[in-house]
Protein backbone atom coordinates (compact mmCIF):
# COMPACT_ATOMS: atom_id res chain seq x y z
CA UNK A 1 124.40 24.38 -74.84
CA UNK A 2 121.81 21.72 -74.77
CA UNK A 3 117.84 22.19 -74.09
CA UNK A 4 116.57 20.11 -71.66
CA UNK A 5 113.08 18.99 -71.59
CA UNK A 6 110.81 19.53 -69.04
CA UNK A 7 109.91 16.12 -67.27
CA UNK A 8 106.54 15.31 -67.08
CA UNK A 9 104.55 16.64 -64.25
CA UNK A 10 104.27 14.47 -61.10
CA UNK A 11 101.42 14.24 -58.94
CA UNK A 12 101.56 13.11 -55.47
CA UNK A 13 99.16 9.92 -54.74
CA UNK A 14 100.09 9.18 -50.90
CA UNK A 15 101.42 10.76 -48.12
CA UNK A 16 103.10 8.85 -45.25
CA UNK A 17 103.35 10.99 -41.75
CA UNK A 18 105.12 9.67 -38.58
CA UNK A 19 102.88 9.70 -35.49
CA UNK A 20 103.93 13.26 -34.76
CA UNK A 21 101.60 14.60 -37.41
CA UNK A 22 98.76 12.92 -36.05
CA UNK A 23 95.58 15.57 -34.86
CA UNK A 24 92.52 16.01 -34.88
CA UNK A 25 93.07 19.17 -36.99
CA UNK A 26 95.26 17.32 -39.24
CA UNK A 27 93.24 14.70 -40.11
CA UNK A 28 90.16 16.68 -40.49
CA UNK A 29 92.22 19.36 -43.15
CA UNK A 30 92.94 16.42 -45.05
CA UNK A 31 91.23 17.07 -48.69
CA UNK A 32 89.14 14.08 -50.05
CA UNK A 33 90.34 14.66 -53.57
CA UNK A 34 93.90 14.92 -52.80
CA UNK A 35 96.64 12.09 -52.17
CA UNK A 36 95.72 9.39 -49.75
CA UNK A 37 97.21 9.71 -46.46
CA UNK A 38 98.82 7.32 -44.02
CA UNK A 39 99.66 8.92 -40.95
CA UNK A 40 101.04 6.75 -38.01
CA UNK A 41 98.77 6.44 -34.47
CA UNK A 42 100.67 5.13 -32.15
CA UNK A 43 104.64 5.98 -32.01
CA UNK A 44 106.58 2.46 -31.62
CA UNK A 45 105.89 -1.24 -31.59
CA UNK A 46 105.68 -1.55 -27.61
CA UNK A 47 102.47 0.66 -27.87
CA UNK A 48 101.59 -0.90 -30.84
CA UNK A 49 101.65 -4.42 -29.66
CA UNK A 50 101.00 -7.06 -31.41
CA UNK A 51 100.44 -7.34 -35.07
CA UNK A 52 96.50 -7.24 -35.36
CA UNK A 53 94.67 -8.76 -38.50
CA UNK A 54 93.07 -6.61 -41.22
CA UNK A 55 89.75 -5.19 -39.95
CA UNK A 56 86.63 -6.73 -41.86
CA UNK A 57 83.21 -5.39 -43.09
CA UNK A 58 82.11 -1.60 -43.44
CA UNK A 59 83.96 1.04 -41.28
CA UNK A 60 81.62 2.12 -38.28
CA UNK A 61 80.37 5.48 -38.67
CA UNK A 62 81.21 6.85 -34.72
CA UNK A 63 84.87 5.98 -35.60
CA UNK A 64 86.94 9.22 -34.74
CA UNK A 65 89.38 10.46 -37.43
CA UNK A 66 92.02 8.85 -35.81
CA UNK A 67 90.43 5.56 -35.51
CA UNK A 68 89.38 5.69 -39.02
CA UNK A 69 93.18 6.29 -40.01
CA UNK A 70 94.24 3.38 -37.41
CA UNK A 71 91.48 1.59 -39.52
CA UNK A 72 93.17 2.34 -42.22
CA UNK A 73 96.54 1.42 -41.68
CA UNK A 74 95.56 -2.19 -41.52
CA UNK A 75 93.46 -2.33 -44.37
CA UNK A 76 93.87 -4.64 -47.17
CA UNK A 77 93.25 -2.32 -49.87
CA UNK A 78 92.88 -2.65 -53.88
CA UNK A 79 94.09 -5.53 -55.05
CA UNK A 80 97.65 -5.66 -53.32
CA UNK A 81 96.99 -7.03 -49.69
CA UNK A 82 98.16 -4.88 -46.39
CA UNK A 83 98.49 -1.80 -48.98
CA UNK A 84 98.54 0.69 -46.42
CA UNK A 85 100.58 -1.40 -43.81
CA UNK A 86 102.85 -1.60 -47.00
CA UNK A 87 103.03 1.61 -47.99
CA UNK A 88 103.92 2.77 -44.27
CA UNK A 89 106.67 0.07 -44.09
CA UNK A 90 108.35 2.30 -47.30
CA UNK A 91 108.43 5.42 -45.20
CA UNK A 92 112.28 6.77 -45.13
């Protein structure tokens, strides 16, 4: 019988959520050292509305969590543009 070798271990590096995972208690359990998360606001394109443009400058500081992660979502981020809006689009 052959010996198979372990595969390398995997980390996670983002998490994608639908809508229904979006609290206040959610967001602030999220740990700032583990995977990046992308977690939906708003549950379908009529409340959702039109595509808005990629927020500019520094993030406000009396954003709530859930702005911040609306925020987020339309980021351009690194150096791929619309990461998180791209990332989302992958969700299954």
């Amino acid at each position: 019988m052959a010996v198979i070798a372990p595969e390398a271990p995997q980390t996670i590096e983002v998490v994608l959520a639908d809508a229904g995972y979006i609290s206040e208690k959610n967001l602030a359990g999220i740990d700032p050292d583990g995977p990046e998360h992308l977690i939906a606001t708003k549950n379908g394109w009529k409340q959702r509305g039109e595509n808005e443009g990629a927020p500019r400058g520094r993030m406000p500081d009396t954003l709530t969590l859930r702005d911040r992660m609306a925020r987020k979502l339309l980021t351009v981020r690194g150096v791929r543009p619309l990461r998180g809006r791209a990332l989302y689009k992958k969700r299954g």
